[in-house]
PDB file of N, CA and C in Angstrom:
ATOM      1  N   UNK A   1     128.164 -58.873 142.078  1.00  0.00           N
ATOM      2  CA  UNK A   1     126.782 -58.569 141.756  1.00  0.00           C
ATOM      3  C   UNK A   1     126.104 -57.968 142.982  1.00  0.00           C
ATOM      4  N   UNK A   2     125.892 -57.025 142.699  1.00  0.00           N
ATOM      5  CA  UNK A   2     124.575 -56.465 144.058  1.00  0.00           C
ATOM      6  C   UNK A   2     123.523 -56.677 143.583  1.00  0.00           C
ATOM      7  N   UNK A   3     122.834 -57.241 144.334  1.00  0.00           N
ATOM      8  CA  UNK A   3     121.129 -57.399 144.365  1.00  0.00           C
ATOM      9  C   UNK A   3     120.080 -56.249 145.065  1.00  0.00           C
ATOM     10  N   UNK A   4     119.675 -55.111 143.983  1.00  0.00           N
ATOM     11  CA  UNK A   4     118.676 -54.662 144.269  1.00  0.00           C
ATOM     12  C   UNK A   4     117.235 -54.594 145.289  1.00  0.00           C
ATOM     13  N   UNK A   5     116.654 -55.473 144.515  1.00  0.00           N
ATOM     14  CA  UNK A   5     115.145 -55.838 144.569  1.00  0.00           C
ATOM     15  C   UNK A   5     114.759 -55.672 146.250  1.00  0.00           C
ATOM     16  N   UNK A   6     113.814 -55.064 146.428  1.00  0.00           N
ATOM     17  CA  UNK A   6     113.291 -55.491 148.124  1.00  0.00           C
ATOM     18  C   UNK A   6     112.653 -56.411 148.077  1.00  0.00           C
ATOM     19  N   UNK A   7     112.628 -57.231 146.941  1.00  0.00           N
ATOM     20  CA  UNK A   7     111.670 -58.331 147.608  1.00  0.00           C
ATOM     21  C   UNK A   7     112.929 -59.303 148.213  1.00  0.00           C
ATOM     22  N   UNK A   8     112.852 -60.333 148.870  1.00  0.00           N
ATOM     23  CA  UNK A   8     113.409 -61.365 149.147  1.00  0.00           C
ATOM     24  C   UNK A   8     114.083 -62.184 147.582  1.00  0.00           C
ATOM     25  N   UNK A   9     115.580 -62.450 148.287  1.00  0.00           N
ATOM     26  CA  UNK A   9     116.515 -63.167 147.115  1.00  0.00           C
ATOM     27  C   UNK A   9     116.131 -64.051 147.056  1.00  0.00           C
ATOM     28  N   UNK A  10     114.922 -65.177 147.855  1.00  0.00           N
ATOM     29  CA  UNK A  10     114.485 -66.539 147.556  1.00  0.00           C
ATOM     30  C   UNK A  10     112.901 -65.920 146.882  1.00  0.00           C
ATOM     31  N   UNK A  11     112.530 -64.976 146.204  1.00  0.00           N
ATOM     32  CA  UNK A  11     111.290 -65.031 145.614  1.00  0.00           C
ATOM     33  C   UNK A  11     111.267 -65.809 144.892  1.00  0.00           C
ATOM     34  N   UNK A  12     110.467 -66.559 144.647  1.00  0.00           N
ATOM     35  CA  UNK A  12     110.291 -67.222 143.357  1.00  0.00           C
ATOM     36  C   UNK A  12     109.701 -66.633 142.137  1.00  0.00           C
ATOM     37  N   UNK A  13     110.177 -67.295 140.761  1.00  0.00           N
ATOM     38  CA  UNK A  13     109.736 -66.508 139.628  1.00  0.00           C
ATOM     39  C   UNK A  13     109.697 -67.332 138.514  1.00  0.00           C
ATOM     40  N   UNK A  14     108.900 -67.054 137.622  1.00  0.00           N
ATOM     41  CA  UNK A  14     109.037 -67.865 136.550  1.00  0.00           C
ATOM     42  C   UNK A  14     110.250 -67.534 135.716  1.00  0.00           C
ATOM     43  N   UNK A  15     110.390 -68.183 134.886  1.00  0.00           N
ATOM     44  CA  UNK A  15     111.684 -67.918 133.856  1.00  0.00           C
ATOM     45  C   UNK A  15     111.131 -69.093 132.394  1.00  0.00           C
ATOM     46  N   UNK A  16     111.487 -68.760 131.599  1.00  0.00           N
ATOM     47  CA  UNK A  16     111.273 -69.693 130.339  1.00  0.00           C
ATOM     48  C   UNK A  16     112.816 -70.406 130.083  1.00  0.00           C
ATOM     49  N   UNK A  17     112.120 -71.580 129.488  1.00  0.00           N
ATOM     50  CA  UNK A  17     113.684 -72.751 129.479  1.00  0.00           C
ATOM     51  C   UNK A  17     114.835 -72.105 128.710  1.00  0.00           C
ATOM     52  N   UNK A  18     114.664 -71.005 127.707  1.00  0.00           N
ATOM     53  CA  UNK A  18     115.583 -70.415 126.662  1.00  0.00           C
ATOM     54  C   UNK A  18     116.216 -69.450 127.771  1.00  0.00           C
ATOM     55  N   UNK A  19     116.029 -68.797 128.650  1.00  0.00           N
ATOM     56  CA  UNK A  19     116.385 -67.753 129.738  1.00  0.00           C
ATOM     57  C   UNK A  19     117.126 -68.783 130.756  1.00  0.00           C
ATOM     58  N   UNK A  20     116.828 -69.642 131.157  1.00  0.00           N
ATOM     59  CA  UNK A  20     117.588 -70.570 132.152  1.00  0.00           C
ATOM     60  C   UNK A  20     118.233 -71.510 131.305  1.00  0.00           C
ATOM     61  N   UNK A  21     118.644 -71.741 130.622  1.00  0.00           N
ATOM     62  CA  UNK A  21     119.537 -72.420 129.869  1.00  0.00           C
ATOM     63  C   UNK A  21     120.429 -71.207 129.018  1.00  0.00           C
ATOM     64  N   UNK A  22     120.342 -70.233 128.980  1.00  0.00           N
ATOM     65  CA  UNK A  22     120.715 -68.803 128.505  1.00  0.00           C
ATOM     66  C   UNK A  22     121.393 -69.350 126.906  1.00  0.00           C
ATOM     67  N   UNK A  23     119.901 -69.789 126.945  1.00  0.00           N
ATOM     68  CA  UNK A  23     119.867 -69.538 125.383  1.00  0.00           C
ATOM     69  C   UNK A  23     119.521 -68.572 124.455  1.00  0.00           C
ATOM     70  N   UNK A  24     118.859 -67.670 125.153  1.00  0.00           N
ATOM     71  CA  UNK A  24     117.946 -66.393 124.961  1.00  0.00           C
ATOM     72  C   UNK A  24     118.417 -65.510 125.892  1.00  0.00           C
ATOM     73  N   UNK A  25     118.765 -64.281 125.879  1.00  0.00           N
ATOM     74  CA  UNK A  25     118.313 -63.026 126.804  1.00  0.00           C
ATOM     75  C   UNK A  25     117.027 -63.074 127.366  1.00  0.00           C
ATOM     76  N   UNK A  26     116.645 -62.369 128.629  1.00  0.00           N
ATOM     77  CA  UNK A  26     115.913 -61.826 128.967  1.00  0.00           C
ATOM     78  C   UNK A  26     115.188 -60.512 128.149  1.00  0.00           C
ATOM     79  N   UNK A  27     114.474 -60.613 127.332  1.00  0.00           N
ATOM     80  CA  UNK A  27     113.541 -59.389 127.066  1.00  0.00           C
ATOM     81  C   UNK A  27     112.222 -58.832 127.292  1.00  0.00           C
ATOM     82  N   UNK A  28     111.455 -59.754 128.128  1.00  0.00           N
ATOM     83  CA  UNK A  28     110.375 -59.595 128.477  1.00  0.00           C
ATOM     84  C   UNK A  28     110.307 -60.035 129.947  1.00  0.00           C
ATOM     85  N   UNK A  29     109.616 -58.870 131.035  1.00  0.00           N
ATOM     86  CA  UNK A  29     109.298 -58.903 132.422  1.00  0.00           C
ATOM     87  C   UNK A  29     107.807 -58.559 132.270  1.00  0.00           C
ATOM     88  N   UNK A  30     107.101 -59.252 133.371  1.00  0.00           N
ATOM     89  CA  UNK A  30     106.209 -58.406 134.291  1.00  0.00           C
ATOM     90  C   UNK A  30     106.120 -58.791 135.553  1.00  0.00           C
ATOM     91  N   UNK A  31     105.957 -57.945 136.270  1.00  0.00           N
ATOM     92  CA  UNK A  31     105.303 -58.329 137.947  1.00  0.00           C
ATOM     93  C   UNK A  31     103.988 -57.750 137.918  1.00  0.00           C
ATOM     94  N   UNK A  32     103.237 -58.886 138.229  1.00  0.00           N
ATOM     95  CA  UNK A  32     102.097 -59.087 138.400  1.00  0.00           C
ATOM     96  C   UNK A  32     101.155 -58.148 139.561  1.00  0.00           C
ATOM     97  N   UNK A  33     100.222 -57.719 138.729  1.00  0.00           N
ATOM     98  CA  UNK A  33      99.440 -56.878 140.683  1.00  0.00           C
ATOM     99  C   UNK A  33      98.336 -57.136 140.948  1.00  0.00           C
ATOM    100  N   UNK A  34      98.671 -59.262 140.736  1.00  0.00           N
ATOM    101  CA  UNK A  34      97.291 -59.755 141.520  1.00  0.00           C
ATOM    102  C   UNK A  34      98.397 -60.424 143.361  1.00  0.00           C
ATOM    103  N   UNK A  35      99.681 -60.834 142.311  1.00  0.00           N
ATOM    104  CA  UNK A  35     100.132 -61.800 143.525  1.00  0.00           C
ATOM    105  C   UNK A  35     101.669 -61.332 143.428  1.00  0.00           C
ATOM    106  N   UNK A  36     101.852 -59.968 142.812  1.00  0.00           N
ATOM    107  CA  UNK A  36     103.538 -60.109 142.971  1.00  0.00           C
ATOM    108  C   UNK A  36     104.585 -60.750 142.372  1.00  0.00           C
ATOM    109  N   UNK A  37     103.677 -61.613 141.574  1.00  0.00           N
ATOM    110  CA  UNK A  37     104.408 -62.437 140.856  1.00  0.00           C
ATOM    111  C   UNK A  37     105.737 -62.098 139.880  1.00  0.00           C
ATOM    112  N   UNK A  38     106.938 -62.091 139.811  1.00  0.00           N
ATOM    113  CA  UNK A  38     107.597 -61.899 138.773  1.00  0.00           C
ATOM    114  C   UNK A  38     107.874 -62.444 137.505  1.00  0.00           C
ATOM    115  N   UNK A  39     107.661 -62.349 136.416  1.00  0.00           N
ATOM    116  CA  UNK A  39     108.204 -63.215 135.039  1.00  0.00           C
ATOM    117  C   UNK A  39     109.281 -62.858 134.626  1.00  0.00           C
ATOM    118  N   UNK A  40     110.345 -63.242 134.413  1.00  0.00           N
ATOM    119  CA  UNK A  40     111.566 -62.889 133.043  1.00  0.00           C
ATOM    120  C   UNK A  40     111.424 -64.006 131.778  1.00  0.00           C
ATOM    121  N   UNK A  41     111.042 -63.518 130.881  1.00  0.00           N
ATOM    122  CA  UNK A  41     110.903 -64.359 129.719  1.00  0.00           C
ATOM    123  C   UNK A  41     112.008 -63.916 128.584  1.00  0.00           C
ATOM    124  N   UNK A  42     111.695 -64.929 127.730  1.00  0.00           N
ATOM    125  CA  UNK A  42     112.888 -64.788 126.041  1.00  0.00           C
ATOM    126  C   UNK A  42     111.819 -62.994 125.155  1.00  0.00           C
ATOM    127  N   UNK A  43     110.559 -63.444 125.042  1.00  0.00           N
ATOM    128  CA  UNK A  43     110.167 -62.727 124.632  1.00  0.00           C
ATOM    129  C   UNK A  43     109.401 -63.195 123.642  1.00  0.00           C
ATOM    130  N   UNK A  44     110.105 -64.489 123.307  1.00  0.00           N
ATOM    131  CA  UNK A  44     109.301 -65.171 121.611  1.00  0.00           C
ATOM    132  C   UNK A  44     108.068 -65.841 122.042  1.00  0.00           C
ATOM    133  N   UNK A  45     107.173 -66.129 121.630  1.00  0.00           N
ATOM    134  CA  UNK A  45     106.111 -66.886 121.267  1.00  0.00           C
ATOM    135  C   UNK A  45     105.653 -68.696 121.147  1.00  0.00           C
ATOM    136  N   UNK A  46     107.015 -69.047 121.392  1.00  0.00           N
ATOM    137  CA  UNK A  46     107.693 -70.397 121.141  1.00  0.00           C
ATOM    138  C   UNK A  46     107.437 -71.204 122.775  1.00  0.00           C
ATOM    139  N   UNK A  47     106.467 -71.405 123.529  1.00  0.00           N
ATOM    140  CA  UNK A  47     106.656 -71.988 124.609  1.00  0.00           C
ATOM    141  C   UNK A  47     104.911 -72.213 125.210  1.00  0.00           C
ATOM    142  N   UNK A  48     104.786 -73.562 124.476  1.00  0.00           N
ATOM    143  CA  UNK A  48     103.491 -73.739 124.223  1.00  0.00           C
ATOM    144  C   UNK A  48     102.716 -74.679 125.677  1.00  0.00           C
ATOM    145  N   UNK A  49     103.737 -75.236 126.034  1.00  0.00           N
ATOM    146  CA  UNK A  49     103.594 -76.196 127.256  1.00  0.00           C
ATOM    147  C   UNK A  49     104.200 -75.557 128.717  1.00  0.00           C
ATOM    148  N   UNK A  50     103.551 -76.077 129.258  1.00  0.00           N
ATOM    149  CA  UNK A  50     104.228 -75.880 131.089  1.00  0.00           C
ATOM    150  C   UNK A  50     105.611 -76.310 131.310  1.00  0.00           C
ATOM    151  N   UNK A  51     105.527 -77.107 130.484  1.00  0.00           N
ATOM    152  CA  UNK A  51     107.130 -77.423 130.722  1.00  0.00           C
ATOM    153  C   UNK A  51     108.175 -76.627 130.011  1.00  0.00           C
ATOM    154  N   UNK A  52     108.035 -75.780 129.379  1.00  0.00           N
ATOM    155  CA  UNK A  52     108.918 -74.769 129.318  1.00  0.00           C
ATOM    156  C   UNK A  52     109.032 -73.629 129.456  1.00  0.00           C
ATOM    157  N   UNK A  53     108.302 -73.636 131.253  1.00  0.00           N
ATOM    158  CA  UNK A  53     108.797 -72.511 132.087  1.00  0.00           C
ATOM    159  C   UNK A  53     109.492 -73.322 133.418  1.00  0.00           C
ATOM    160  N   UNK A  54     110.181 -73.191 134.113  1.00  0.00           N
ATOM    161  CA  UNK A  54     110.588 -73.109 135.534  1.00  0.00           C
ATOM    162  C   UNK A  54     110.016 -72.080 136.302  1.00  0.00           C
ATOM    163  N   UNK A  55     110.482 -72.651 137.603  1.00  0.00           N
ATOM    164  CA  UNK A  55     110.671 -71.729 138.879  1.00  0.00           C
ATOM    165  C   UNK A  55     111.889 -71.463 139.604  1.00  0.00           C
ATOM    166  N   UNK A  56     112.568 -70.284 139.609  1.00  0.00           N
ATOM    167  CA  UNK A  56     113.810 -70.645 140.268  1.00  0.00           C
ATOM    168  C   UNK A  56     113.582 -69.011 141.082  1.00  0.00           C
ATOM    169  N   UNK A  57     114.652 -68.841 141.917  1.00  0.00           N
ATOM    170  CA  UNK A  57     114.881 -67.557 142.568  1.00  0.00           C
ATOM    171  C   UNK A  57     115.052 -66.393 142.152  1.00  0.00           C
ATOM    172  N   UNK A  58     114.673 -65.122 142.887  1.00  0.00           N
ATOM    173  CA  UNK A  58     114.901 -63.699 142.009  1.00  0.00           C
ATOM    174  C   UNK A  58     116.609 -63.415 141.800  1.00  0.00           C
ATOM    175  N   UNK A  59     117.385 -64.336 142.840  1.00  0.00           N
ATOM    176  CA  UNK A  59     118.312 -64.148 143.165  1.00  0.00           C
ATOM    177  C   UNK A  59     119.264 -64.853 141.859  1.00  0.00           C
ATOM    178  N   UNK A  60     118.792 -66.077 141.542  1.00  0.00           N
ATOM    179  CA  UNK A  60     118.940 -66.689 140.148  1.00  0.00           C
ATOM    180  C   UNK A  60     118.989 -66.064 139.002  1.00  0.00           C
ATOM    181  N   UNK A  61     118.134 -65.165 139.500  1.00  0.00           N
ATOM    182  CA  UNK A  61     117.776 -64.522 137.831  1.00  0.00           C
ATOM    183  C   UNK A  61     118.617 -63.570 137.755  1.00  0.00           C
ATOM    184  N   UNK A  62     119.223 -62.874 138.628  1.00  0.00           N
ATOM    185  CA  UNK A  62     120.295 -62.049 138.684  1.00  0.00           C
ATOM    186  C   UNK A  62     121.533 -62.438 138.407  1.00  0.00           C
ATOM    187  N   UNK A  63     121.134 -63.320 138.335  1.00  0.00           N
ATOM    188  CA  UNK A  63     122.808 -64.515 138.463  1.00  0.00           C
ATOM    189  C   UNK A  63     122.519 -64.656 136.990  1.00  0.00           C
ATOM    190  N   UNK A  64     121.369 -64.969 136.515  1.00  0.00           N
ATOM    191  CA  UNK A  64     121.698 -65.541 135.090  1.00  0.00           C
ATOM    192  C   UNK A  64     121.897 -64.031 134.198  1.00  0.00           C
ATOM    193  N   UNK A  65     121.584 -63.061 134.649  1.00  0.00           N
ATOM    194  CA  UNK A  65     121.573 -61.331 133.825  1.00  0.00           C
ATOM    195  C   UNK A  65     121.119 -60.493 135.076  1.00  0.00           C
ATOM    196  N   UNK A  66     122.329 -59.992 135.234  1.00  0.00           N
ATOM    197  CA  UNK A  66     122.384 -59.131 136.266  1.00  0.00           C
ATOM    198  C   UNK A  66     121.847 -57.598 135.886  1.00  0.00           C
ATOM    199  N   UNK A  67     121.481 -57.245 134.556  1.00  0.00           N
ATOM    200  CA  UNK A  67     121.270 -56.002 134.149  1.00  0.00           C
ATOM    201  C   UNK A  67     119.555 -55.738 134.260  1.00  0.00           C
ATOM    202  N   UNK A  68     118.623 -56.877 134.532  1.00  0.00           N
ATOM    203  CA  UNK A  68     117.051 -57.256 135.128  1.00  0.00           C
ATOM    204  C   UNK A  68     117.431 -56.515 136.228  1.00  0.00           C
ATOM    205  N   UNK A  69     118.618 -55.880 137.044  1.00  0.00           N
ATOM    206  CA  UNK A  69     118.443 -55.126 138.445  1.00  0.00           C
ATOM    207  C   UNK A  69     117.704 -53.965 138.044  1.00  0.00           C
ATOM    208  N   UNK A  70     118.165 -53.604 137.108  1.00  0.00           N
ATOM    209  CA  UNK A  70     117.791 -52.122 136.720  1.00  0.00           C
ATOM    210  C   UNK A  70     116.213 -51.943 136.522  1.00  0.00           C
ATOM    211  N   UNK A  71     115.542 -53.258 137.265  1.00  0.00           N
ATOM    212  CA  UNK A  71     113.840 -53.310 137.467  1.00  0.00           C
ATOM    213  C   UNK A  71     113.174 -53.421 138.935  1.00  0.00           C
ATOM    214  N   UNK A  72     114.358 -53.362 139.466  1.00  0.00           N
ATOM    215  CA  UNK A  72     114.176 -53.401 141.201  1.00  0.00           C
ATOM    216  C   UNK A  72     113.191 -52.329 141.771  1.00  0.00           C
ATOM    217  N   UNK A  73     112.760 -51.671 141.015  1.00  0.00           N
ATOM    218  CA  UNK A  73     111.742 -50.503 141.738  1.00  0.00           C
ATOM    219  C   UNK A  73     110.418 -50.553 140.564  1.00  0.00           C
ATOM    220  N   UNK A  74     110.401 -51.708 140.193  1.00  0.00           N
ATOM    221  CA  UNK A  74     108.941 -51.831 138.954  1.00  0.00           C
ATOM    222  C   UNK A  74     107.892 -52.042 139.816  1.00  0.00           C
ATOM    223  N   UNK A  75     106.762 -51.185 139.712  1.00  0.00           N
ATOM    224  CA  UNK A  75     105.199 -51.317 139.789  1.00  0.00           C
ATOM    225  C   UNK A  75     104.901 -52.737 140.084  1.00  0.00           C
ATOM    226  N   UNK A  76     103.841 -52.785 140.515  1.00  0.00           N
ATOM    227  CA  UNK A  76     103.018 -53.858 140.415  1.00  0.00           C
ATOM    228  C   UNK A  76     101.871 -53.663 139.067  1.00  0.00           C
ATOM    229  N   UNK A  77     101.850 -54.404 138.455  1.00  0.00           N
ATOM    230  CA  UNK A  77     101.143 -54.472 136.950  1.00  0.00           C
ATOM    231  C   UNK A  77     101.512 -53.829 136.145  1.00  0.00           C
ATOM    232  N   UNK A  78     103.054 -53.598 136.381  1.00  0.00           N
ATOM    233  CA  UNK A  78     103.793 -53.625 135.286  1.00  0.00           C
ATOM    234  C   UNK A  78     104.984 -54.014 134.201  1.00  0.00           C
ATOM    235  N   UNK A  79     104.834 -54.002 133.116  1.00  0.00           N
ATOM    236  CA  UNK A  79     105.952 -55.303 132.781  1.00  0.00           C
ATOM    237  C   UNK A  79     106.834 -54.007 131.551  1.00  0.00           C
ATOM    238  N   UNK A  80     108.221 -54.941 130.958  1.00  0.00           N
ATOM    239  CA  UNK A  80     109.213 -53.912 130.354  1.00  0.00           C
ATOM    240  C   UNK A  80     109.476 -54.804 129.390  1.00  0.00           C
ATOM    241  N   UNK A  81     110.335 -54.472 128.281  1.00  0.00           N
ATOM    242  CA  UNK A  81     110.325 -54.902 126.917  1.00  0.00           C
ATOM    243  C   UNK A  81     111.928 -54.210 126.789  1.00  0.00           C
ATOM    244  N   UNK A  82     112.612 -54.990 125.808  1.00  0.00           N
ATOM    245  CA  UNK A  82     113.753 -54.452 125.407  1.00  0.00           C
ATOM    246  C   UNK A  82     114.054 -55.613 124.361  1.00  0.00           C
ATOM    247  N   UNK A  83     115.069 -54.693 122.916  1.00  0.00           N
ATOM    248  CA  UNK A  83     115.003 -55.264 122.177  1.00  0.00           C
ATOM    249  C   UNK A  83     116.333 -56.877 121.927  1.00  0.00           C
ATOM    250  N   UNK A  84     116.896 -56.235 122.818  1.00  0.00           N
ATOM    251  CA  UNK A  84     118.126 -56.868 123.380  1.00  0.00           C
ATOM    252  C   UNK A  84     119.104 -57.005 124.979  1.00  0.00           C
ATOM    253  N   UNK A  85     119.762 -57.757 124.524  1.00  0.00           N
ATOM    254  CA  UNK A  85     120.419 -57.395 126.385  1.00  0.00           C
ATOM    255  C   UNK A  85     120.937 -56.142 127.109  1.00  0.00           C
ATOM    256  N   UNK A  86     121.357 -55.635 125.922  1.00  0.00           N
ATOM    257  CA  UNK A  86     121.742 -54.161 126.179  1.00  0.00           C
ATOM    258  C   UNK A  86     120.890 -53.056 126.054  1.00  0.00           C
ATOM    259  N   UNK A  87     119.780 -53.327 125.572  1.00  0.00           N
ATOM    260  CA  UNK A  87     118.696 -52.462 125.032  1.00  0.00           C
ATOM    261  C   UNK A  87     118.299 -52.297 126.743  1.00  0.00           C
ATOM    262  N   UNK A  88     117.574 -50.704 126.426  1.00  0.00           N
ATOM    263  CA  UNK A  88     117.068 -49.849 127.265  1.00  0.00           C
ATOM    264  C   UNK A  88     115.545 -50.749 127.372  1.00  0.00           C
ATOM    265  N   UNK A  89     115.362 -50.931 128.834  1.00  0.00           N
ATOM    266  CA  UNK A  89     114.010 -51.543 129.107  1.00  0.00           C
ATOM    267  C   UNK A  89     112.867 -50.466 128.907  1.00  0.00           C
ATOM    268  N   UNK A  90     111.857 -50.424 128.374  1.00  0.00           N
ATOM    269  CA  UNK A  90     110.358 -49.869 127.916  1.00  0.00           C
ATOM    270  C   UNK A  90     109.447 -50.437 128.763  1.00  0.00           C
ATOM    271  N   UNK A  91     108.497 -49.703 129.815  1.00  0.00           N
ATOM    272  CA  UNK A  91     108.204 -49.961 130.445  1.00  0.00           C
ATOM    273  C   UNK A  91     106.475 -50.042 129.594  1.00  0.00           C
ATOM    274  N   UNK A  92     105.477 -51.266 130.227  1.00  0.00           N
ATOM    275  CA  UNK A  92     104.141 -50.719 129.763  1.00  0.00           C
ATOM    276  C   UNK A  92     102.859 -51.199 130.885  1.00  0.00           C
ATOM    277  N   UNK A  93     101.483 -51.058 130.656  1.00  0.00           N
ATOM    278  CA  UNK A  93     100.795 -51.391 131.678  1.00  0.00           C
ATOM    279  C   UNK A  93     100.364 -52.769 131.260  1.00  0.00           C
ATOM    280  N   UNK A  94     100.273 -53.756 132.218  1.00  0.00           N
ATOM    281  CA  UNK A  94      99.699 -54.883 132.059  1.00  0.00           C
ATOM    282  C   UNK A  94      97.966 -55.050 131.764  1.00  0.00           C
ATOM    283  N   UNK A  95      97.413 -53.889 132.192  1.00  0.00           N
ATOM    284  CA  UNK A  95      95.373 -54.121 131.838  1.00  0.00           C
ATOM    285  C   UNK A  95      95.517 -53.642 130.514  1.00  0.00           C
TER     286      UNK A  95
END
């Protein structure tokens, strides 16, 4: 696996419990352009409490789907959509 990203492999990021338990793909990102923040989410609607997100590393998240590299040069306030794991990421504006 090569790791992209310039940010640091210990960033922290959210992830939803279906994405870290890889129960779900990754289909929904944004990085944030108040704080940098990164998200990788399932995409569904289903995650009503705090407790089903984590925090783990950008470096993690590569580890859990290494094909999220192909976002290593994303905007700040902007997030991507895809319909599947293999699906082509769609990029859109977060305002």
């Amino acid at each position: 696996m090569t790791y992209k990203f310039t940010d640091p492999a210990n960033t922290a990021c959210f992830v939803c419990n279906h994405v870290l338990n890889k129960q779900r793909s990754i289909s929904y990102v944004t990085h944030e352009a108040e704080d940098g923040f990164w998200q990788f989410l399932c995409g569904q609607n289903d995650h009503p409490n705090d407790e089903d997100y984590k925090v783990i590393s950008l470096e993690q998240v590569i580890t859990i789907d290494a094909s999220v590299n192909d976002l290593y040069d994303m905007p700040l306030g902007i997030g991507a959509t895809r319909n599947n794991q293999s699906g082509k990421w769609e990029p859109f504006n977060l305002n």
